[in-house]
Protein backbone atom coordinates (compact mmCIF):
# COMPACT_ATOMS: atom_id res chain seq x y z
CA UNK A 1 133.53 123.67 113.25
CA UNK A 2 131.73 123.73 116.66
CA UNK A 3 131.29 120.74 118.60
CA UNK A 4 128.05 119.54 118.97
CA UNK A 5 128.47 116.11 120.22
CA UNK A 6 126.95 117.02 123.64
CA UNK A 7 123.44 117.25 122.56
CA UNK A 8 120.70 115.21 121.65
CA UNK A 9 121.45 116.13 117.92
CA UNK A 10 121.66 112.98 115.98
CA UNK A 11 119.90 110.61 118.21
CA UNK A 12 117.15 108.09 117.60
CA UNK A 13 113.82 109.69 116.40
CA UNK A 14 110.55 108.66 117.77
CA UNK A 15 107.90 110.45 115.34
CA UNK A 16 105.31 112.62 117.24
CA UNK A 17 101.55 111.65 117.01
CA UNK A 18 100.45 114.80 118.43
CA UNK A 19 101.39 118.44 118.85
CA UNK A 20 104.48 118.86 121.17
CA UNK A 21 106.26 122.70 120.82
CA UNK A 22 109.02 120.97 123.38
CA UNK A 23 110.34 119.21 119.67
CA UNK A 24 112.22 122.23 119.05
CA UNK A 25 115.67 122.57 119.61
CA UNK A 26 117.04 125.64 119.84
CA UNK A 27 121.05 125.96 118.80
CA UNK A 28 122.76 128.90 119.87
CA UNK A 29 124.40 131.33 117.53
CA UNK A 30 127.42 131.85 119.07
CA UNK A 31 128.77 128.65 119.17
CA UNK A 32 129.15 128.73 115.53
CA UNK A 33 130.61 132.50 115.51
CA UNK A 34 132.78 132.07 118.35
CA UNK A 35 134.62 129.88 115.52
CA UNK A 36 134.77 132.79 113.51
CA UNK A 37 136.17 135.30 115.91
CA UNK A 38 132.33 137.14 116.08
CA UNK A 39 130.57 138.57 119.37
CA UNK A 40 126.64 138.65 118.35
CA UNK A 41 126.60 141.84 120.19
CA UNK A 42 128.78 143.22 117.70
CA UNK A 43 128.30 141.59 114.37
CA UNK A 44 129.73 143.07 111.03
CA UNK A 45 126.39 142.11 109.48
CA UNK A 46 122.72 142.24 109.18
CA UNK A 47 120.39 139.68 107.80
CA UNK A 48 117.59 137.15 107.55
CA UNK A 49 117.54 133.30 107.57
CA UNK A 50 114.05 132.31 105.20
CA UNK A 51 113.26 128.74 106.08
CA UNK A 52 110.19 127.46 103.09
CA UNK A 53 108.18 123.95 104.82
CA UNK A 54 106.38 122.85 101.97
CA UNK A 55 105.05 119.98 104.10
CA UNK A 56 102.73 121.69 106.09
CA UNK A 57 99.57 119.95 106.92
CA UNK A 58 96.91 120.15 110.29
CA UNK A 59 93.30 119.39 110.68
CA UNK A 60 89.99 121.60 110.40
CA UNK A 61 87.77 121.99 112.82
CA UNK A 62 85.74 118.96 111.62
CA UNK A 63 88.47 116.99 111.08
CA UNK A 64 89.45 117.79 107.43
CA UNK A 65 93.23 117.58 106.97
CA UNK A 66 94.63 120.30 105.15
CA UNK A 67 97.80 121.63 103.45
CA UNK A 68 99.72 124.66 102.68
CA UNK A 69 103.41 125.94 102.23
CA UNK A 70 104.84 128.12 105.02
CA UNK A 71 107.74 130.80 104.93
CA UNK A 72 109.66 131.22 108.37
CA UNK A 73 111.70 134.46 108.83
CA UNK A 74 113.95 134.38 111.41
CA UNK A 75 116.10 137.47 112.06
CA UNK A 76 119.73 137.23 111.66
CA UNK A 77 120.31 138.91 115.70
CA UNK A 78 118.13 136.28 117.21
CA UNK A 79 120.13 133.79 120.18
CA UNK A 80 118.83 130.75 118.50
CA UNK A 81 118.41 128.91 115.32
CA UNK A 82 116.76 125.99 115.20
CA UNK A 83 117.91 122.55 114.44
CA UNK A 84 116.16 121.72 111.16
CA UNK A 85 115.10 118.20 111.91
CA UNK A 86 113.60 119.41 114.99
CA UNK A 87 111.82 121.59 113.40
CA UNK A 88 110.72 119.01 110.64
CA UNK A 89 109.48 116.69 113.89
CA UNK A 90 107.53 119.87 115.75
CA UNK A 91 105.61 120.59 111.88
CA UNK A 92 105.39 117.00 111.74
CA UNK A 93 103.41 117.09 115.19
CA UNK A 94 100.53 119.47 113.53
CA UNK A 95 99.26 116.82 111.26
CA UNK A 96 96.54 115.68 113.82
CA UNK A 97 96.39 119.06 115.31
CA UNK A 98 92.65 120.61 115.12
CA UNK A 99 92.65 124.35 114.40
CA UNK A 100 89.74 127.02 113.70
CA UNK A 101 91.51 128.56 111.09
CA UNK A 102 94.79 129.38 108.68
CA UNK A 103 95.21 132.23 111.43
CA UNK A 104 94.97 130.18 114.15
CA UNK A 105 97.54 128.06 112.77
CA UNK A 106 100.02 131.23 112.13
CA UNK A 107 99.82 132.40 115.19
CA UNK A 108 100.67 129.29 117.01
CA UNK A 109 103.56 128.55 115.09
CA UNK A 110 104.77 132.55 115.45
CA UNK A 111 104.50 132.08 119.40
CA UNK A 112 106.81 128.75 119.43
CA UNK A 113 108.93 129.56 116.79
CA UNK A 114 109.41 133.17 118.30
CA UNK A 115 110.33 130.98 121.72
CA UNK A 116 112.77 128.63 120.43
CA UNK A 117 114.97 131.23 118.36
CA UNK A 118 114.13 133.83 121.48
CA UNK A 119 113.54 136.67 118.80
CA UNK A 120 110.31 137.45 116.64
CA UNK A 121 109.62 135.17 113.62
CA UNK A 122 107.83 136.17 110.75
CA UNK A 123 105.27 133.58 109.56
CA UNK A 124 103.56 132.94 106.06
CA UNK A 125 101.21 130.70 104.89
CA UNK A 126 100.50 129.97 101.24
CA UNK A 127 97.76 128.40 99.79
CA UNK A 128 99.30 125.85 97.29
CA UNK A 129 97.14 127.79 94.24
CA UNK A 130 99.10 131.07 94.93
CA UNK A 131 102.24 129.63 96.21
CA UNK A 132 103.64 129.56 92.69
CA UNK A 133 102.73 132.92 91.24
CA UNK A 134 104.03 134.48 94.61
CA UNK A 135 107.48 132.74 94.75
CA UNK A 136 108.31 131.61 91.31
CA UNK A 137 110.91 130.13 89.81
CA UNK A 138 114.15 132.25 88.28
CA UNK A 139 117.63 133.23 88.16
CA UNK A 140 118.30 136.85 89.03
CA UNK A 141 120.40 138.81 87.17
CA UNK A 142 124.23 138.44 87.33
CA UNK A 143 127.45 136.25 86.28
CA UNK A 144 127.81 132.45 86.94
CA UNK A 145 130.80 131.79 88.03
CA UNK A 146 130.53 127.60 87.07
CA UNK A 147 132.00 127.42 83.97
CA UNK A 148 135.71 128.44 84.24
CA UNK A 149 138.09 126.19 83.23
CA UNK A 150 140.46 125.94 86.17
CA UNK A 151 142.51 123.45 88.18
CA UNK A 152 141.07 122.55 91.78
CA UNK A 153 142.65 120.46 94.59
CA UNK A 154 141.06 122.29 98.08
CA UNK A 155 137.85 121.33 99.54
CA UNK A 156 138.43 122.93 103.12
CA UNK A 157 137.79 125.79 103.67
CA UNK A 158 139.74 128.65 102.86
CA UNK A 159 139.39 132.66 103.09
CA UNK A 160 142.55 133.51 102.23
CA UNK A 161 142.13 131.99 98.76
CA UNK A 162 139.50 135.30 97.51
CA UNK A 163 141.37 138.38 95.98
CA UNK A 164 140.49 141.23 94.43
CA UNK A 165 141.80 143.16 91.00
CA UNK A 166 143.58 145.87 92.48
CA UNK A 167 142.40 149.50 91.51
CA UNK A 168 139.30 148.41 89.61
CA UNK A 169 136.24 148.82 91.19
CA UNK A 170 132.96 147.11 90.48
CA UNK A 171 129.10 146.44 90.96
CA UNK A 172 127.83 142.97 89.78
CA UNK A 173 125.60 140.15 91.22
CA UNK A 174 127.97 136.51 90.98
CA UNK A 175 126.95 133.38 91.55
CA UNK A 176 127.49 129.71 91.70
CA UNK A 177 125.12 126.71 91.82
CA UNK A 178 128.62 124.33 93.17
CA UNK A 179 127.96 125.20 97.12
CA UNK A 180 128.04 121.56 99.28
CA UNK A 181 129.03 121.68 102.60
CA UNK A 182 127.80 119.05 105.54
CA UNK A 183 125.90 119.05 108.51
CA UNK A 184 127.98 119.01 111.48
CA UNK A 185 126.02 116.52 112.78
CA UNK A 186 125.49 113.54 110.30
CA UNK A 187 127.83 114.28 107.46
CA UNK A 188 125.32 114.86 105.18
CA UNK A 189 125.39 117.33 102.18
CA UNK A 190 123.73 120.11 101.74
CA UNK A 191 123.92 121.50 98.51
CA UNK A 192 123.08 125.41 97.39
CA UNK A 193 123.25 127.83 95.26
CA UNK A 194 125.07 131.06 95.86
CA UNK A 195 124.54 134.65 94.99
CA UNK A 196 127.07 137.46 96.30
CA UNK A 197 125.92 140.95 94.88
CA UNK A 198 128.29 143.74 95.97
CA UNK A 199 129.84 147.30 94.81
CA UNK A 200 133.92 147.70 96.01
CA UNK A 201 137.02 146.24 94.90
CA UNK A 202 136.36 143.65 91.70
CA UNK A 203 136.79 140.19 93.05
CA UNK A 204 138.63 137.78 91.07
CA UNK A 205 136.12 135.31 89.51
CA UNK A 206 138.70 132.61 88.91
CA UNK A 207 139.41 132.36 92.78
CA UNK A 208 136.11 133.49 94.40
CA UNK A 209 135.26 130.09 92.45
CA UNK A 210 137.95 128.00 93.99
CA UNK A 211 137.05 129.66 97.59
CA UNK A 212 133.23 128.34 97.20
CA UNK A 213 134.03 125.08 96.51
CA UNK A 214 136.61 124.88 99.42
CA UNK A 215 133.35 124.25 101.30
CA UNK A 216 132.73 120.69 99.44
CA UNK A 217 134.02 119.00 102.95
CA UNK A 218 133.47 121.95 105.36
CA UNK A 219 130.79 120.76 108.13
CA UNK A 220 128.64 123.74 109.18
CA UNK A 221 125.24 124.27 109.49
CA UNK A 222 123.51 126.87 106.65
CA UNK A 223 123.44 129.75 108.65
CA UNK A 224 126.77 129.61 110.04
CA UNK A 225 128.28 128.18 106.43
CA UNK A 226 126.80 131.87 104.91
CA UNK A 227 128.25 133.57 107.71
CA UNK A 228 131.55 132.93 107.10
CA UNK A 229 131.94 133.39 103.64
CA UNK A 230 130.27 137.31 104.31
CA UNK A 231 133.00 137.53 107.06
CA UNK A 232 135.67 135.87 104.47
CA UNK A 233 134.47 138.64 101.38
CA UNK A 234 134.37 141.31 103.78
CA UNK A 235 138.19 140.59 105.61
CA UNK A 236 139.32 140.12 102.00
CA UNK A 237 137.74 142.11 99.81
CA UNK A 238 136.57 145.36 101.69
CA UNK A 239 132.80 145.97 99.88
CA UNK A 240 131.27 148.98 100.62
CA UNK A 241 127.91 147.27 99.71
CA UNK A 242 127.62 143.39 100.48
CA UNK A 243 124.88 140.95 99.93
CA UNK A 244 124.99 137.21 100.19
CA UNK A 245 122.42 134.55 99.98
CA UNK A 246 122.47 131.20 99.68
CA UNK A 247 119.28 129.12 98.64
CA UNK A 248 119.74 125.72 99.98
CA UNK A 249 117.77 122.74 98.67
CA UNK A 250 114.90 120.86 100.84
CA UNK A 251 115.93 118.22 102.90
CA UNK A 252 112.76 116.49 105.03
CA UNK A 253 110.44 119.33 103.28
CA UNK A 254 112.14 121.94 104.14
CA UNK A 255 114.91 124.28 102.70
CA UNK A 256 116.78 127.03 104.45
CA UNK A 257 117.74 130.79 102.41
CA UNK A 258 120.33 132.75 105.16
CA UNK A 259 120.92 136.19 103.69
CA UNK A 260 123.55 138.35 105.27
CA UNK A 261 124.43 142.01 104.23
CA UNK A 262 126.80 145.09 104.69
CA UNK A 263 124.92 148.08 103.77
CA UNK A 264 121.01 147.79 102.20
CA UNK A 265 120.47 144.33 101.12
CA UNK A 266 119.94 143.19 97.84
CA UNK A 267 116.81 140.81 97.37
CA UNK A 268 115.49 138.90 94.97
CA UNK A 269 111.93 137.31 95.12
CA UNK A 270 112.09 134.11 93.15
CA UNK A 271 113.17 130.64 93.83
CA UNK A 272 116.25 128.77 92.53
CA UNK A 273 115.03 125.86 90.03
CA UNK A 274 116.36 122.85 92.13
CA UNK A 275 114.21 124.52 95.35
């Protein structure tokens, strides 16, 4: 795990009263990957990290407060992510904010978003009548992995633990709602679901299982958490076609979705039922 311990991360929080982009703090990527042996110049993946605020709220023109739910897109290649309380503070600094319009306010988070993570960010806005019918709520298709019967006694992380069935190849979507790992900065848990779609080598359910939950005392932030177990399935298992995703629940309004690939990735447009 990267050492954060000489930031600001984790201090005292004094809650904004007005709009302040400065509340962002930026993390860079490569701390996290230089853990993992990964140059960003040269990553072994693509992908997307989809952060969902669902406490989104500024003022009309004449001073009418409104709401909405907002979808964040942050690409996978950008220098930066962004330390999720942070962000929860700078959203939190909107609420007395006036603004013309629902454009207005996309734009304005687009330009400081796209300036903390120092790469372009896709912004949505949802009404909260069409929110539903746009990202509803579902399983995709594929295998859960959560109710094998086997022994467990690791919760550190582990890549060495996935194998594969030797000379039997495979295309399936697997998944497991038993992801917890911690922030590296309070200890906390953050818990997710999990969904690894990929065509190569079967993987062994019985110990892709055991490797997930290795995680249950691994400190990482999201993105970095999602990156390693693509890096672990790719060193191990050899996919010709890779897609992982893990759909995080909120925490302070907010969830996180990192999605890494090898090849085209494999999306799925509905939320997971504890989101």
């Amino acid at each position: 795990m990267a050492d954060y311990r000489d930031t600001a991360l984790g201090d005292a929080t004094v809650y904004p009263r007005s709009y302040d982009a400065s509340l962002l703090y930026p993390i860079a990527r490569q701390r996290g990957r230089a853990e993992l042996g990964l140059e960003s110049g040269a990553l072994p993946f693509a992908g997307v990290d989809t952060w969902t605020a669902y406490e989104l709220s500024w003022l009309a023109n004449n001073g009418l407060p409104q709401v909405a739910i907002a979808e964040f897109t942050v690409p996978a290649d950008s220098p930066n992510i962004i330390e999720s309380k942070s962000l929860k503070l700078y959203l939190n600094s909107l609420n007395q904010q006036r603004l013309e319009s629902e454009l207005a306010l996309q734009n304005l988070l687009q330009k400081d978003l796209s300036a903390a993570v120092g790469a372009a960010v896709a912004v949505q806005i949802f009404r909260l009548e069409e929110y539903a019918a746009c990202r509803p709520l579902g399983e995709p298709y594929g295998h859960c992995l959560d109710q094998q019967n086997i022994v467990i006694d690791s919760y550190q992380r582990n890549g060495q633990t996935v194998a594969v069935e030797a000379g039997t190849p495979a295309t399936e979507m697997l998944y497991s709602h038993l992801l917890r790992s911690n922030c590296p900065v309070t200890d906390q848990p953050d818990w997710a679901s999990i969904y690894i779609a990929y065509s190569g080598p079967k993987i062994d359910r019985e110990s892709l299982l055991r490797y997930l939950v290795s995680y249950r005392s691994h400190q990482d932030f999201h993105e970095q958490c999602v990156e390693a177990i693509t890096l672990d399935l790719i060193n191990q298992c050899a996919p010709q076609q890779l897609t992982v995703t893990a759909r995080y629940t909120r925490r302070g309004g907010i969830d996180i979705n990192p999605q890494r690939s090898v090849g085209p990735p494999i999306s799925f447009g509905v939320r997971q039922v504890r989101q």
